[in-house]
C-alpha atoms as a PDB file:
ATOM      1  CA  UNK A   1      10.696  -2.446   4.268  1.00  0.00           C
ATOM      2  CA  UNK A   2      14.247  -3.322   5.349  1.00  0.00           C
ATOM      3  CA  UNK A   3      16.586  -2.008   7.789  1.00  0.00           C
ATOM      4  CA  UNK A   4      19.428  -0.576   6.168  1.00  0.00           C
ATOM      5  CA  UNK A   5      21.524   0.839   8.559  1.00  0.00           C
ATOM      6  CA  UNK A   6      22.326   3.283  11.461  1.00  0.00           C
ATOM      7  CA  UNK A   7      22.302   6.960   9.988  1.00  0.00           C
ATOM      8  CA  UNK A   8      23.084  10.467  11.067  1.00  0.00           C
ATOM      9  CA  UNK A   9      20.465  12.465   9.483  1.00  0.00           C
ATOM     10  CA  UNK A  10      19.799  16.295  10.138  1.00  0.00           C
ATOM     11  CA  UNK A  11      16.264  17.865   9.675  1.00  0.00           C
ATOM     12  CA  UNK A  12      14.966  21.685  10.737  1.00  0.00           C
ATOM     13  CA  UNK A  13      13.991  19.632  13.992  1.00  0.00           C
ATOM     14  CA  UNK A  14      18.178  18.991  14.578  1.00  0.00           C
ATOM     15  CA  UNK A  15      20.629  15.739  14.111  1.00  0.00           C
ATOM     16  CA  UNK A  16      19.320  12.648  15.208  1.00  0.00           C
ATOM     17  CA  UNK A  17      21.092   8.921  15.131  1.00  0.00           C
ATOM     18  CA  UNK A  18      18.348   7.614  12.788  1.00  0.00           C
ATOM     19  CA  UNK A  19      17.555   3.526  11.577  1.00  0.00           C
ATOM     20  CA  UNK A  20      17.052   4.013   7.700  1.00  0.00           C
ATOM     21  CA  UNK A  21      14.281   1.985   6.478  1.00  0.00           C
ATOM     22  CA  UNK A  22      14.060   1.354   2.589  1.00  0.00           C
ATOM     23  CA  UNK A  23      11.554  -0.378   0.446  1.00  0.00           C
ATOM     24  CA  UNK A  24       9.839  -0.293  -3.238  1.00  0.00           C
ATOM     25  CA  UNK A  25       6.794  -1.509  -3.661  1.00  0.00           C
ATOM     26  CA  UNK A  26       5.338  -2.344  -7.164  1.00  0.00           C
ATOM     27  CA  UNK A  27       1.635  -1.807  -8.155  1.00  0.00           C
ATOM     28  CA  UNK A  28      -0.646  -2.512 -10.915  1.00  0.00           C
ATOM     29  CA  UNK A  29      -3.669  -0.425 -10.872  1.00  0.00           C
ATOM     30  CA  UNK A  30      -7.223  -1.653 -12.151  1.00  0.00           C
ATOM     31  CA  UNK A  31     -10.323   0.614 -10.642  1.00  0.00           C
ATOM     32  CA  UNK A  32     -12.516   2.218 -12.638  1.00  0.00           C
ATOM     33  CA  UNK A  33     -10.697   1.747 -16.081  1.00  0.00           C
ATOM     34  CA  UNK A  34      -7.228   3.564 -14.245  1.00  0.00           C
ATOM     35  CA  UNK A  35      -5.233   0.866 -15.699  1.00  0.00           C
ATOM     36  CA  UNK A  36      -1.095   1.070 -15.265  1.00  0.00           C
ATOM     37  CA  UNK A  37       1.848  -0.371 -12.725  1.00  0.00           C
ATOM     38  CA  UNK A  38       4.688   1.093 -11.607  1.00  0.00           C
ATOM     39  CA  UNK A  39       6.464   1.461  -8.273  1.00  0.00           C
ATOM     40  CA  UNK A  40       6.970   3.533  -4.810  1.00  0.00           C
ATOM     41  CA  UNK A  41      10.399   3.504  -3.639  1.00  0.00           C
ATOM     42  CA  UNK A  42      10.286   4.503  -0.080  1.00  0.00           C
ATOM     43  CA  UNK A  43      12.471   5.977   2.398  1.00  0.00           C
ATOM     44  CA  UNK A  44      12.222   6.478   6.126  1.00  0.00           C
ATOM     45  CA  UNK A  45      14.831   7.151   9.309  1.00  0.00           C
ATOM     46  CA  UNK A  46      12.905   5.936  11.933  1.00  0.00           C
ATOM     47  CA  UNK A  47      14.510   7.438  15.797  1.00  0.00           C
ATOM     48  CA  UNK A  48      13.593   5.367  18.802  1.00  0.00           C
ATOM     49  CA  UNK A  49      13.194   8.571  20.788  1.00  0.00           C
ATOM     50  CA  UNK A  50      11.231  10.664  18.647  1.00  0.00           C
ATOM     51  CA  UNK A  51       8.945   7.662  18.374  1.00  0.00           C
ATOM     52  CA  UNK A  52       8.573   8.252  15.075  1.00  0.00           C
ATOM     53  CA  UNK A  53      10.185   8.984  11.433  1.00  0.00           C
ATOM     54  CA  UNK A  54      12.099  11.998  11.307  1.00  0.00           C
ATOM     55  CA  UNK A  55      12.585  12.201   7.369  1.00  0.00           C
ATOM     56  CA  UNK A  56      10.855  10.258   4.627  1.00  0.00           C
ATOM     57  CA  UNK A  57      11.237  10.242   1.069  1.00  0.00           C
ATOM     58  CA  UNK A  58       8.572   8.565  -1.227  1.00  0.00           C
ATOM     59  CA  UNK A  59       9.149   8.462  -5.004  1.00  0.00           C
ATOM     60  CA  UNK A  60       6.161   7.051  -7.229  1.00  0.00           C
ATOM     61  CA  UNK A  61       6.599   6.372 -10.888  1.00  0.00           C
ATOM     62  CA  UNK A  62       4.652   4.712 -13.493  1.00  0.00           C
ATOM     63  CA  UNK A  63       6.189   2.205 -16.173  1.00  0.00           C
ATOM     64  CA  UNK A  64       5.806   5.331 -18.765  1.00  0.00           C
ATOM     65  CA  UNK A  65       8.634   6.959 -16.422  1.00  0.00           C
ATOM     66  CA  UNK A  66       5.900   9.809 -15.097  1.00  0.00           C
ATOM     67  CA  UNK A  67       6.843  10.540 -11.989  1.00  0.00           C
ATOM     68  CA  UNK A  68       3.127  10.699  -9.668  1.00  0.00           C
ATOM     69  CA  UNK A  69       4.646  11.914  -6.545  1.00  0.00           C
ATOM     70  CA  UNK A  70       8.156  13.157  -5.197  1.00  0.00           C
ATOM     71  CA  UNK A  71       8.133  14.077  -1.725  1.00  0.00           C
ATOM     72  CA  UNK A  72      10.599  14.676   1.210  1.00  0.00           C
ATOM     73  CA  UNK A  73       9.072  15.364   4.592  1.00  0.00           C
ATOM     74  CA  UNK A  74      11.239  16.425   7.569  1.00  0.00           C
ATOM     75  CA  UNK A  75      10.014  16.885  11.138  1.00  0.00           C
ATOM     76  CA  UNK A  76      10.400  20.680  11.990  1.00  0.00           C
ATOM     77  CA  UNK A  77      10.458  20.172  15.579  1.00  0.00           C
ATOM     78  CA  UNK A  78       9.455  18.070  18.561  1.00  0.00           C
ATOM     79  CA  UNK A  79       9.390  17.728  22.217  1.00  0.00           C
ATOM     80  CA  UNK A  80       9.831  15.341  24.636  1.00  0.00           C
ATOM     81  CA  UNK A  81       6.740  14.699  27.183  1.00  0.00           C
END
């Protein structure tokens, strides 16, 4: 993962100053006759006082182009303790 840069992001959970984190990582798989590669390109804005991501996008595809998963998860709401 790398640090790309200082974001405002908004989520149902409200607008936050966010770090984005990006990454890919690339896999080749080999259990139980499964074989393929491909990658899983990764997104996450990280807020120091949420403690946590707020949004995160994950993208896996194979190296036939079929996608495996496409997700975007956004925190709905939170509360500081």
């Amino acid at each position: 993962m790398t640090a790309v840069a200082w974001e405002d992001v908004t989520v149902p959970a409200g607008t936050f100053k966010a770090l984005k984190m990006a990454g890919i990582t690339w896999y080749r798989r080999t259990d139980a006759g499964k074989g393929g590669a491909g990658k899983i390109v990764s997104n996450y804005w990280f807020v120091p006082e949420v403690k946590r991501p707020v949004k995160l996008e994950i993208l896996n595809v194979a190296s036939n182009r079929i996608v495996h998963q496409d997700q975007t998860w956004e925190l709905l709401k939170f509360r500081v303790r």
